[in-house]
N, C-alpha and C. Protein backbone atom coordinates (compact mmCIF):
# COMPACT_ATOMS: atom_id res chain seq x y z
N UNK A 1 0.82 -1.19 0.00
CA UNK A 1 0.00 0.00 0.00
C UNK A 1 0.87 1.26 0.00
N UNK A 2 1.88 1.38 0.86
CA UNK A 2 2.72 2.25 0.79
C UNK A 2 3.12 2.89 -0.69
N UNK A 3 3.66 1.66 -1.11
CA UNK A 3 4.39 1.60 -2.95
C UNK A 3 3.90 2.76 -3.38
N UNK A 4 2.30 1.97 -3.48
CA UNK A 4 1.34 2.36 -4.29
C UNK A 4 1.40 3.78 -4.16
N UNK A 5 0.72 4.30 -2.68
CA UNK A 5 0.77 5.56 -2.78
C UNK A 5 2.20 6.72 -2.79
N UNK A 6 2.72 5.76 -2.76
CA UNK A 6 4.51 6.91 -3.00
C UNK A 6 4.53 7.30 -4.50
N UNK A 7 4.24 6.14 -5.50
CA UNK A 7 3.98 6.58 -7.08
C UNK A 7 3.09 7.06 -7.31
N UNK A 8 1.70 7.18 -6.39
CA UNK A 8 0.47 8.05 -6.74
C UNK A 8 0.81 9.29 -6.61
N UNK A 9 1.53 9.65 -5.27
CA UNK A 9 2.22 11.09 -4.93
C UNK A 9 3.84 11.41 -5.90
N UNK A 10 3.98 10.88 -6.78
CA UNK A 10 5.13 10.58 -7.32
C UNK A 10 4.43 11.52 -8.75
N UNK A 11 3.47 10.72 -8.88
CA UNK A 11 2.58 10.92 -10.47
C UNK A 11 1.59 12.16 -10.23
N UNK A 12 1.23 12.25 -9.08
CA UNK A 12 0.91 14.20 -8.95
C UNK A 12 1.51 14.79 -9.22
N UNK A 13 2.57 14.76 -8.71
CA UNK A 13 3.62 15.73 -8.37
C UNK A 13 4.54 16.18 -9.72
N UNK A 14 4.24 14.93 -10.50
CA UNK A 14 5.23 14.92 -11.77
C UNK A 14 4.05 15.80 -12.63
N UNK A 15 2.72 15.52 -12.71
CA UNK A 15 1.51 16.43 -13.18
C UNK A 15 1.35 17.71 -13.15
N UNK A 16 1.63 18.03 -11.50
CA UNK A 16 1.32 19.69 -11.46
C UNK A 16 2.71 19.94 -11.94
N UNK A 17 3.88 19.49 -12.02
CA UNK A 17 5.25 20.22 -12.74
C UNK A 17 5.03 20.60 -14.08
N UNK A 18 4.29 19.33 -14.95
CA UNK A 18 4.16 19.74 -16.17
C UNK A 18 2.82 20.51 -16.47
N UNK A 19 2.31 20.50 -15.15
CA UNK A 19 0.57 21.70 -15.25
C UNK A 19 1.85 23.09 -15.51
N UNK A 20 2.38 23.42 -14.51
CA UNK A 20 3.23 24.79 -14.05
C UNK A 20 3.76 25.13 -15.47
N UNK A 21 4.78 23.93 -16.08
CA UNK A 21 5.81 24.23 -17.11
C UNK A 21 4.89 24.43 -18.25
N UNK A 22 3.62 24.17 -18.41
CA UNK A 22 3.00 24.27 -19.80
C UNK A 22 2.64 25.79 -20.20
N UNK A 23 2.20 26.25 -18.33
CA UNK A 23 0.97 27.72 -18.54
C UNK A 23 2.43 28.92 -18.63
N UNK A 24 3.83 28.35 -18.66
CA UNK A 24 4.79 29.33 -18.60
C UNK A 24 5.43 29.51 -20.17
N UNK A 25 5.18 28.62 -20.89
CA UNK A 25 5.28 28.59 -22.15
C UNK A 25 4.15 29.49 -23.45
N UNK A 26 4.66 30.71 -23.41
CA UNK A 26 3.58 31.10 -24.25
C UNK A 26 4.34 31.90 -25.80
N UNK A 27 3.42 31.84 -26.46
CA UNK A 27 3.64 32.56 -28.09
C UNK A 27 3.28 33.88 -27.86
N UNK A 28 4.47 34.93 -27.70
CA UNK A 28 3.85 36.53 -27.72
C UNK A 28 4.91 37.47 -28.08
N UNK A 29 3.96 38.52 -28.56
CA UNK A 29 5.12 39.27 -30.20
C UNK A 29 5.70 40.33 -29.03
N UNK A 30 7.18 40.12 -29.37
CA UNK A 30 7.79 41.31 -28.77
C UNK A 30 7.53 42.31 -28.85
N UNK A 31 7.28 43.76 -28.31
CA UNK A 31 7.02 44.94 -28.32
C UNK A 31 6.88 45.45 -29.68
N UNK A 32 8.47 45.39 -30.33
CA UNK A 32 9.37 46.17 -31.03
C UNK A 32 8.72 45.41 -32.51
N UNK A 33 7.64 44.73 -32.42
CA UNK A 33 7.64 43.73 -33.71
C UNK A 33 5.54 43.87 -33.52
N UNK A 34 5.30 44.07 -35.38
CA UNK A 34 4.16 44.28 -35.30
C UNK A 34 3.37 42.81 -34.71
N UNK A 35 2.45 42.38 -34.13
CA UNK A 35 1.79 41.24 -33.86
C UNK A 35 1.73 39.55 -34.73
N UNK A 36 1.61 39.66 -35.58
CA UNK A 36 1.67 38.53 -36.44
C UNK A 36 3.65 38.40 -36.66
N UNK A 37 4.02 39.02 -36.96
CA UNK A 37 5.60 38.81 -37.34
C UNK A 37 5.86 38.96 -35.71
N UNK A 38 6.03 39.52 -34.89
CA UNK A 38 6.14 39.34 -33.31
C UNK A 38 5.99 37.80 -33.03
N UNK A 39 5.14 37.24 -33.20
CA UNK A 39 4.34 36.09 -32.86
C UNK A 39 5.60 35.11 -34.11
N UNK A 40 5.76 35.13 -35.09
CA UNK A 40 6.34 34.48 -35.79
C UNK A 40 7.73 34.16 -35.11
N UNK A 41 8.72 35.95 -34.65
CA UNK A 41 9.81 35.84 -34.00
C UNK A 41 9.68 34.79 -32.50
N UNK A 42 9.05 35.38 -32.01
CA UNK A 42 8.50 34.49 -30.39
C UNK A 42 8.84 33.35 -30.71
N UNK A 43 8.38 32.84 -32.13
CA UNK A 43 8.51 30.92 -32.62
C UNK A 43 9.54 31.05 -32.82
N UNK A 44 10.16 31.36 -33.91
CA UNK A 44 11.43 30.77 -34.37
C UNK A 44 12.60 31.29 -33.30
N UNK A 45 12.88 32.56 -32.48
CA UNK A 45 13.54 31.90 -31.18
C UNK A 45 13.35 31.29 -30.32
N UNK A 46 12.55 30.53 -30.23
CA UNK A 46 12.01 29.49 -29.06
C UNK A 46 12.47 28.14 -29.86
N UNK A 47 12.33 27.95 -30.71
CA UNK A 47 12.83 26.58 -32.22
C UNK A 47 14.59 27.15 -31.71
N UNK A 48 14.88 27.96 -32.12
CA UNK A 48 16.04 28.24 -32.08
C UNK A 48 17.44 28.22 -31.04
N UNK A 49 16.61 28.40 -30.12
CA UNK A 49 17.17 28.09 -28.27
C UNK A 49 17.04 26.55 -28.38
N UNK A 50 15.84 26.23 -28.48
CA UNK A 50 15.78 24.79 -27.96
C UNK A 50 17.09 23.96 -29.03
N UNK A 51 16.97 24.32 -30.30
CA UNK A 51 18.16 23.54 -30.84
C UNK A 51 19.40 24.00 -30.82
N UNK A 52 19.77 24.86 -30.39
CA UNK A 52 20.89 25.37 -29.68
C UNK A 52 20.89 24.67 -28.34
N UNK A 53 20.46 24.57 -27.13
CA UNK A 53 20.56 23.84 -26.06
C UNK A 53 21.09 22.59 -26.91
N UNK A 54 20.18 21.65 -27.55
CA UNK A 54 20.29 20.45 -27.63
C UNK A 54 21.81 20.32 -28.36
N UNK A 55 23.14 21.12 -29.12
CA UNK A 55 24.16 20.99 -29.35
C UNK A 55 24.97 21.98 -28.97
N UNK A 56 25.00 22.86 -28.05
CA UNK A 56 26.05 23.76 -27.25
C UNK A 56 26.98 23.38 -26.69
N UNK A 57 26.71 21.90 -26.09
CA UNK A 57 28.02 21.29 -25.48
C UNK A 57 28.41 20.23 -26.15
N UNK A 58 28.34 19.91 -27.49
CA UNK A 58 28.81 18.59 -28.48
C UNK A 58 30.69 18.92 -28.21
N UNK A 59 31.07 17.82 -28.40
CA UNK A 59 32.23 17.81 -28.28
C UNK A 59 32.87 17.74 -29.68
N UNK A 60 34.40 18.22 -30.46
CA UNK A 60 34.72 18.18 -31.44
C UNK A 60 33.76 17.07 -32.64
N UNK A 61 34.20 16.14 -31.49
CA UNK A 61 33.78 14.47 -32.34
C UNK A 61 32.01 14.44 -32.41
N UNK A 62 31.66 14.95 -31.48
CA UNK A 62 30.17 14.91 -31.65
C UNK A 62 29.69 15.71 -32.86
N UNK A 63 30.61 17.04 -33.20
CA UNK A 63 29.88 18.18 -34.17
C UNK A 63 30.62 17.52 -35.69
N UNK A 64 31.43 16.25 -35.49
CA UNK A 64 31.47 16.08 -36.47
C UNK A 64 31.19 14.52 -37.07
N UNK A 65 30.48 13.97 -36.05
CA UNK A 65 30.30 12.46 -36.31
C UNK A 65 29.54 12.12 -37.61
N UNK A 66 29.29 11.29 -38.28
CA UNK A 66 28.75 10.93 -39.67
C UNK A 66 27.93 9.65 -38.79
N UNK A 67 27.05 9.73 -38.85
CA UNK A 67 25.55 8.85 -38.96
C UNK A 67 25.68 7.45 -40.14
N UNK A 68 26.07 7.60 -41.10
CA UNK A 68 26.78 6.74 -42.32
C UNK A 68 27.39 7.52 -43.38
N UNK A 69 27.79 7.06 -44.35
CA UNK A 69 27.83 7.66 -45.65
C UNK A 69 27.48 8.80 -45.91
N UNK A 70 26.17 8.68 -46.28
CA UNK A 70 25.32 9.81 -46.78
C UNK A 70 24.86 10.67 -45.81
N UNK A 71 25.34 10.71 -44.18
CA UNK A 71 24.41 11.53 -43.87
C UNK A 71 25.27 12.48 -43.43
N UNK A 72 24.79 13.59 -42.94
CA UNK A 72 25.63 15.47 -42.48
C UNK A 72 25.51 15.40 -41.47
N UNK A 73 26.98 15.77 -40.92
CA UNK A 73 27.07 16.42 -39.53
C UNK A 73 26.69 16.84 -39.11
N UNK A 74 26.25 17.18 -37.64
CA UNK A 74 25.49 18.16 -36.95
C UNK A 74 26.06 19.56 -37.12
N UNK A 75 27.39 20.13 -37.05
CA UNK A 75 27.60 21.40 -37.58
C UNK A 75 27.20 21.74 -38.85
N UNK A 76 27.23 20.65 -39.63
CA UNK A 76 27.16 20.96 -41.08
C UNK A 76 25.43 21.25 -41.06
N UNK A 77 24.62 20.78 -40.41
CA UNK A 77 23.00 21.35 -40.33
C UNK A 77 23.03 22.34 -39.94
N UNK A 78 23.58 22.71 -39.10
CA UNK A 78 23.32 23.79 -38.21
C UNK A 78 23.92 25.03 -39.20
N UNK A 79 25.00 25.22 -39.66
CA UNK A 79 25.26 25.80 -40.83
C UNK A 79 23.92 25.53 -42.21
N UNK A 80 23.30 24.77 -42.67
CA UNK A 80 22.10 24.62 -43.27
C UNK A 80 21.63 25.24 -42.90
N UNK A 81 20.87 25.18 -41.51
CA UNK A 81 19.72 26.11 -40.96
C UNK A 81 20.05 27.40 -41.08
N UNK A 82 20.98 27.94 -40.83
CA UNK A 82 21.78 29.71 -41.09
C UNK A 82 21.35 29.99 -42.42
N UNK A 83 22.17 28.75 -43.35
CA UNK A 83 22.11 29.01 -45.11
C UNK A 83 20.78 29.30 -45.59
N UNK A 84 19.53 28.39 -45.05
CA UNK A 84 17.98 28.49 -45.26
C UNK A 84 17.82 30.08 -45.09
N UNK A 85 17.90 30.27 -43.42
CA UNK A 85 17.57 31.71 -42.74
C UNK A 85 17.81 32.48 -44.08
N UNK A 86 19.66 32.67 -44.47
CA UNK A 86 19.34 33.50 -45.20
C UNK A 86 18.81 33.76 -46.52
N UNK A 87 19.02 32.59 -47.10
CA UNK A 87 18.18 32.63 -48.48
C UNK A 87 16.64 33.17 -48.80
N UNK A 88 15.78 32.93 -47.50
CA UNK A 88 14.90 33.75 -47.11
C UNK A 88 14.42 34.74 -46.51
N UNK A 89 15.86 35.09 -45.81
CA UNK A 89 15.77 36.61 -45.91
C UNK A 89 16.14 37.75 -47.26
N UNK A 90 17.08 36.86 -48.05
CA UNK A 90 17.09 37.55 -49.51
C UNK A 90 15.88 37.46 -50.46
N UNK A 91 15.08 36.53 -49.91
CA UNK A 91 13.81 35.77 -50.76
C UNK A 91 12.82 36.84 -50.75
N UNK A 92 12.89 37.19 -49.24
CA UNK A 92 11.62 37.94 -49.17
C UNK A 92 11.58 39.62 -49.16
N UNK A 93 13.09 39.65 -48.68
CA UNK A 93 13.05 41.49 -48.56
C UNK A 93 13.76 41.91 -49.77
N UNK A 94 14.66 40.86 -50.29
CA UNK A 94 15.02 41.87 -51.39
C UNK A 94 14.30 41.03 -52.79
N UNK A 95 13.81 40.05 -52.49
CA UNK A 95 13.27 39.09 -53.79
C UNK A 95 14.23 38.83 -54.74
N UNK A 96 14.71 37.82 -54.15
CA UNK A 96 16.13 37.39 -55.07
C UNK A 96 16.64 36.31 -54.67
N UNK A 97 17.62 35.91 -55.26
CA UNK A 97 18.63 34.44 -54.46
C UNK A 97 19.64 34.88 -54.07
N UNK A 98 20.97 34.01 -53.54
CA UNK A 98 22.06 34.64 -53.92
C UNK A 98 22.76 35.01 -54.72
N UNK A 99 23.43 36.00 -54.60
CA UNK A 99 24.35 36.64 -56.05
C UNK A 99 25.46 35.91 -55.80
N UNK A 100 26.68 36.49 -56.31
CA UNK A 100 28.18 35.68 -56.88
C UNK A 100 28.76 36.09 -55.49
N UNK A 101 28.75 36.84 -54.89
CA UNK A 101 29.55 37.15 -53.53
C UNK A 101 28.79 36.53 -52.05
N UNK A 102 27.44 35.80 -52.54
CA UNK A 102 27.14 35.01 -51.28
C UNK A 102 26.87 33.27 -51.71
N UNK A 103 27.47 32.93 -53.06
CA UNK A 103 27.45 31.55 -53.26
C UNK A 103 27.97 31.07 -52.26
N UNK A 104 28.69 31.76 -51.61
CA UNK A 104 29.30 30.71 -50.56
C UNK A 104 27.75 29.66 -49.52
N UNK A 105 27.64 30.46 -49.87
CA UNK A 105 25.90 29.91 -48.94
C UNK A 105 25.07 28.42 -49.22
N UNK A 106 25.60 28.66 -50.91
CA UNK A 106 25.23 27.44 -51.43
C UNK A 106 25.59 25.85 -51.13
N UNK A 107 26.52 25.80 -50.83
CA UNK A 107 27.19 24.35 -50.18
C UNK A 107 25.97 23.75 -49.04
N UNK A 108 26.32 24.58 -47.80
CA UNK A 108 25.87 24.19 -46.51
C UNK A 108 23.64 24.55 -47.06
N UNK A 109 23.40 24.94 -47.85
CA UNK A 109 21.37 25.25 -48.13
C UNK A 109 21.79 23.58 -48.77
N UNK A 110 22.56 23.01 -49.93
CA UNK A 110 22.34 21.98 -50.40
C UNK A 110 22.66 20.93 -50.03
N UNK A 111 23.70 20.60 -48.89
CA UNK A 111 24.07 19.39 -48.22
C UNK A 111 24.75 18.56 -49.27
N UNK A 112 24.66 17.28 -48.98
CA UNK A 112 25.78 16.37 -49.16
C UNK A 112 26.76 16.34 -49.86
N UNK A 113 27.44 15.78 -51.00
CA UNK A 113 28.90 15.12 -50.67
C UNK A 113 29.76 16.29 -50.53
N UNK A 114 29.94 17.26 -51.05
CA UNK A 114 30.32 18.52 -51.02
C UNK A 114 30.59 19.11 -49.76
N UNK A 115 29.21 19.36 -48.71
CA UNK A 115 29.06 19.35 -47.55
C UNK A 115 29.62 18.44 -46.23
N UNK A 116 29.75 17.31 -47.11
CA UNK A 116 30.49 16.82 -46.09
C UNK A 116 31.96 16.76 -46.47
N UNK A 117 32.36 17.42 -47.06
CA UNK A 117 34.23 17.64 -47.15
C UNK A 117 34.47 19.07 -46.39
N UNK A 118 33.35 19.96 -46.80
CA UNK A 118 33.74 20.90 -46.44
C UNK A 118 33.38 21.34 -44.85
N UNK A 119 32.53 20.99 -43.96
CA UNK A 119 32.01 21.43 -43.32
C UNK A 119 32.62 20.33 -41.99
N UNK A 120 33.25 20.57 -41.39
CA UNK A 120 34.00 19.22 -40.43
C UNK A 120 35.54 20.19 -40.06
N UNK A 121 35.89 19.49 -38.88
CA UNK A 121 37.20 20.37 -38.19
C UNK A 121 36.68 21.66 -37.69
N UNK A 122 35.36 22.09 -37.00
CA UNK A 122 35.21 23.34 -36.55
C UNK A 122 34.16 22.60 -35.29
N UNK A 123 34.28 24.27 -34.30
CA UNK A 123 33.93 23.34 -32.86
C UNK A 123 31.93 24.12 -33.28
N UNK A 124 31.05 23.31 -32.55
CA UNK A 124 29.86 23.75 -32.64
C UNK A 124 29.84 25.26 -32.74
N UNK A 125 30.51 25.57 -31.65
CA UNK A 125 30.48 27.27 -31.55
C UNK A 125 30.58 28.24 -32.48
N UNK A 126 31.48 27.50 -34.20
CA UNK A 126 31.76 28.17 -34.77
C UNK A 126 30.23 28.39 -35.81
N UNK A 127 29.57 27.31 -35.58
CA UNK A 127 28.35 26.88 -36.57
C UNK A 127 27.44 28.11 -35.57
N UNK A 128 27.22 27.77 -35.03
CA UNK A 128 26.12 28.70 -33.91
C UNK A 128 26.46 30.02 -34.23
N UNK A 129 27.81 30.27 -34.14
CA UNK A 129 28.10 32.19 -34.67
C UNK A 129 27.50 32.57 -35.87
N UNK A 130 27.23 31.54 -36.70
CA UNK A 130 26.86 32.22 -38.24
C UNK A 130 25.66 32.30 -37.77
N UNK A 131 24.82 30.98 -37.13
CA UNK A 131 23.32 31.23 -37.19
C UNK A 131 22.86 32.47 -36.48
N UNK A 132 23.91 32.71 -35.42
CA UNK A 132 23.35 33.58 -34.34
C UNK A 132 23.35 35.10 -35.54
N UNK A 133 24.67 35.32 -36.59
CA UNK A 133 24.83 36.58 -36.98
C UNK A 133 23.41 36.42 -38.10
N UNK A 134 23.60 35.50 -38.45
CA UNK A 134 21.85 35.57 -39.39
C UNK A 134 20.84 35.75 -38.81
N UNK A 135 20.61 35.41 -37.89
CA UNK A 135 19.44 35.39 -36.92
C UNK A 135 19.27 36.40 -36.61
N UNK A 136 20.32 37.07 -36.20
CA UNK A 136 20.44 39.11 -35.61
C UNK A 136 19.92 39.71 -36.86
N UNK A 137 19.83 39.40 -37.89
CA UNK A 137 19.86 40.21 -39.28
C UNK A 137 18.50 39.85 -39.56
N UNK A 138 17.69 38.65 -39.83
CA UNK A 138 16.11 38.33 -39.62
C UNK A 138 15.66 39.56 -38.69
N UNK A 139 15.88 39.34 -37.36
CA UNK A 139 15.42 40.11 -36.04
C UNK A 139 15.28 41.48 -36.87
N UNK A 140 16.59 42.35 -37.36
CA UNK A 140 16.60 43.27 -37.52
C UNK A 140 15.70 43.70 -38.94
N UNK A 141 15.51 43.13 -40.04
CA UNK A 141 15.19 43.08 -40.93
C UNK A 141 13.53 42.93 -40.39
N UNK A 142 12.77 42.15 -40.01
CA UNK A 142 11.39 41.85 -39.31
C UNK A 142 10.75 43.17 -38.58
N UNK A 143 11.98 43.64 -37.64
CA UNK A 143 11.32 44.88 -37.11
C UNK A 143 11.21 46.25 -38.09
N UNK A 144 11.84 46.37 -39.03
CA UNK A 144 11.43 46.79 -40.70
C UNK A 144 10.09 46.92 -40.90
N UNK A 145 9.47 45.50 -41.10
CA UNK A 145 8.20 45.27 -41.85
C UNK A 145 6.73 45.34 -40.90
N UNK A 146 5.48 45.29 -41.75
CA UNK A 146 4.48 45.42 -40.58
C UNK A 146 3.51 44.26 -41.07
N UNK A 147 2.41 43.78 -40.32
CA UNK A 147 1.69 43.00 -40.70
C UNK A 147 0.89 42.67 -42.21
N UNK A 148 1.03 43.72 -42.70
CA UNK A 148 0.14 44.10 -44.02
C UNK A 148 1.23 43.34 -45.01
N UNK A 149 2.43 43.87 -44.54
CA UNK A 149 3.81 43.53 -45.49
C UNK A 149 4.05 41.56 -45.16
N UNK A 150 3.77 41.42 -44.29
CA UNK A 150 3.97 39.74 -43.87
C UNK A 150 2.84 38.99 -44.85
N UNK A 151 1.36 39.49 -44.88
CA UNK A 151 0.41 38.92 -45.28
C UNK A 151 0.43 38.72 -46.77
N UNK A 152 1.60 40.06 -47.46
CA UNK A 152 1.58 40.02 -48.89
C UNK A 152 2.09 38.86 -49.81
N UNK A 153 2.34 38.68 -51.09
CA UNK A 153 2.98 37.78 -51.71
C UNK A 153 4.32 38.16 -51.77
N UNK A 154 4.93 36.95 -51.72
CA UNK A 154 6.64 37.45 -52.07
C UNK A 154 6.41 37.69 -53.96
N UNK A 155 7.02 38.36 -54.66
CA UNK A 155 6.82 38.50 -55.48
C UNK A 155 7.39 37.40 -56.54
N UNK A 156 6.91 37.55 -57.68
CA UNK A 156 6.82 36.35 -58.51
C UNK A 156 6.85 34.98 -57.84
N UNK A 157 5.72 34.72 -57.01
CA UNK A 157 5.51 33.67 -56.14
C UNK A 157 4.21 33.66 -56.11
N UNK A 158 3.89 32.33 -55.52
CA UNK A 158 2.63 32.10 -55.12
C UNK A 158 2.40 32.07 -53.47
N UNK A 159 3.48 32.42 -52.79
CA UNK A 159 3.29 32.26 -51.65
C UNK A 159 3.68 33.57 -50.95
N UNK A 160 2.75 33.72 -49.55
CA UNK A 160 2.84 35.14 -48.97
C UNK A 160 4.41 35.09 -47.72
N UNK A 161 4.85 36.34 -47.48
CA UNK A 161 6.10 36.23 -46.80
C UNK A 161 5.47 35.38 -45.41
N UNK A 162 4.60 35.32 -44.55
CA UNK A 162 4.25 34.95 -43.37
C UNK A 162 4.42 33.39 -43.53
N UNK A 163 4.22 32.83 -44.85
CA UNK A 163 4.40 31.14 -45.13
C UNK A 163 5.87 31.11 -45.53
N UNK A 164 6.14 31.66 -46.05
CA UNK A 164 8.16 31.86 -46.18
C UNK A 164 8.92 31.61 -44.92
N UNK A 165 8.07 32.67 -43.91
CA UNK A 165 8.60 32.49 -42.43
C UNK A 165 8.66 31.23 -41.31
N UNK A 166 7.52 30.79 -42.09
CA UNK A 166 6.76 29.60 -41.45
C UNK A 166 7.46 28.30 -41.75
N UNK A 167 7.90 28.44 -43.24
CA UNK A 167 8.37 27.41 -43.72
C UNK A 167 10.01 27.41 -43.15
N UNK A 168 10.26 28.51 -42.50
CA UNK A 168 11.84 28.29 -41.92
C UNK A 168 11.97 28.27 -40.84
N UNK A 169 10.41 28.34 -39.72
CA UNK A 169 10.68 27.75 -38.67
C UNK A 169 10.29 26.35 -38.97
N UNK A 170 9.29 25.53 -39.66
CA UNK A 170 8.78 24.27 -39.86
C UNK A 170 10.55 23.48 -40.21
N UNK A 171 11.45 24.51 -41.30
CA UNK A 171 12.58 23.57 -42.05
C UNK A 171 13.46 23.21 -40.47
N UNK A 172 13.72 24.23 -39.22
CA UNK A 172 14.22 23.87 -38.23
C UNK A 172 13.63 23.10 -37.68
N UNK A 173 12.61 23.16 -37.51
CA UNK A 173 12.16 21.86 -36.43
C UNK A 173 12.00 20.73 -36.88
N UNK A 174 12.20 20.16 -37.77
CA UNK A 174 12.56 19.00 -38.86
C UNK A 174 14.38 18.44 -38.74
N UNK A 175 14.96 19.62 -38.91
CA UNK A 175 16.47 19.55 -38.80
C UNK A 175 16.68 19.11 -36.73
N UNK A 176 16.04 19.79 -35.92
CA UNK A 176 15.94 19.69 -34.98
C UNK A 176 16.01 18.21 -34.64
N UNK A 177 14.82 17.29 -35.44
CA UNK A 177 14.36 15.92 -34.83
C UNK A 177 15.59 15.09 -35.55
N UNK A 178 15.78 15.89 -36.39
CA UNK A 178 17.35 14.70 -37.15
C UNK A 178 18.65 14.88 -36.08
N UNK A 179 18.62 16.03 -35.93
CA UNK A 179 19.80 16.15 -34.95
C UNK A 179 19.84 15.64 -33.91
N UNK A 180 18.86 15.91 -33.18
CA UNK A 180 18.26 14.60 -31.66
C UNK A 180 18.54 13.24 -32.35
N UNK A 181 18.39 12.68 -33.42
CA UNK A 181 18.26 11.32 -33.19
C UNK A 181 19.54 11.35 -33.64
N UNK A 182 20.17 12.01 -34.64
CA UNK A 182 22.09 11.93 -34.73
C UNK A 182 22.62 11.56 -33.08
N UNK A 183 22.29 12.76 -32.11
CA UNK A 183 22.93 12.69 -30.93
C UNK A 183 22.45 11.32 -30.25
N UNK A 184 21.42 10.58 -30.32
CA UNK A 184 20.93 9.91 -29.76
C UNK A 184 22.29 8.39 -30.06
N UNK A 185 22.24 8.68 -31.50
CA UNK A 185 23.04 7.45 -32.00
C UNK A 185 24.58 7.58 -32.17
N UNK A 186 25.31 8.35 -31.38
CA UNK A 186 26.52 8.82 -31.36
C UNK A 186 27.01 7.42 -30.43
């Protein structure tokens, strides 16, 4: 009887933690950012922390382990995710791709075999600096625009900038679940 009730008080207790941790988790647009793009930023740094936590402390060998053959390093994603950021930040504010002085970009947006020669011998930290300097440049670029401008079409597209945005927090949290299960299988 005891047992019993030590895991009954075990399984409350573990309940109201995740009652507490749920109602502290919320989606809300920074001041400085109109409401809908506010609300967008709120997501993609919250995507962005959490996959940062999950490789901040990888060790050399961890940021550069190979899964098999074909698959990319965890720095080498994490550099992806930066390369995405910015291709859609050129996508949408200036409507364009990259030009000849940011091909460099192109390697780490397209991944493999290429990607994996080039992207290996650097510590996580160095991958995280690019995302973080892209990420500052989104931030800054977002507080620019206003809701009317999010809702519009990117031009010669069929799709509006707010699904552009969407689609590059959706491309992280995808890269996110690969990287968890990379680390998982290290």
């Amino acid at each position: 009887m005891k047992t019993k009730i030590k895991y009954l008080s075990i399984s409350i207790l573990a309940m109201l933690l995740c009652t507490i941790s749920v109602q502290g988790q919320t989606i809300k647009a920074p001041k400085e950012y109109s409401t809908q793009i506010g609300n967008m930023v709120s997501m993609l740094e919250d995507l962005k922390s959490r996959v940062t936590r999950s490789v901040a402390n990888l060790s050399q060998e961890e940021t550069d382990f190979l899964l098999d053959d074909d698959a990319n390093r965890i720095g080498a994603l994490i550099y992806h995710l930066a390369a995405t950021e910015k291709y859609y930040q050129l996508y949408t504010f200036e409507n364009r791709g990259f030009n000849k002085e940011e091909e460099k970009w192109d390697t780490a947006l397209s991944l493999g075999g290429n990607a994996r020669e080039v992207f290996k011998d650097k510590p996580i930290s160095y991958y995280l600096k690019i995302w973080d300097e892209v990420r500052n440049e989104t931030l800054r670029l977002l507080k620019t625009k206003d809701d009317k401008w999010f809702e519009a079409n990117v031009k010669r597209s069929n799709m509006n900038n707010h699904w552009a945005w969407y689609h590059v927090m959706e491309h992280q949290a995808n890269h996110m679940g690969q990287i968890r299960l990379i680390t998982k299988r290290m």
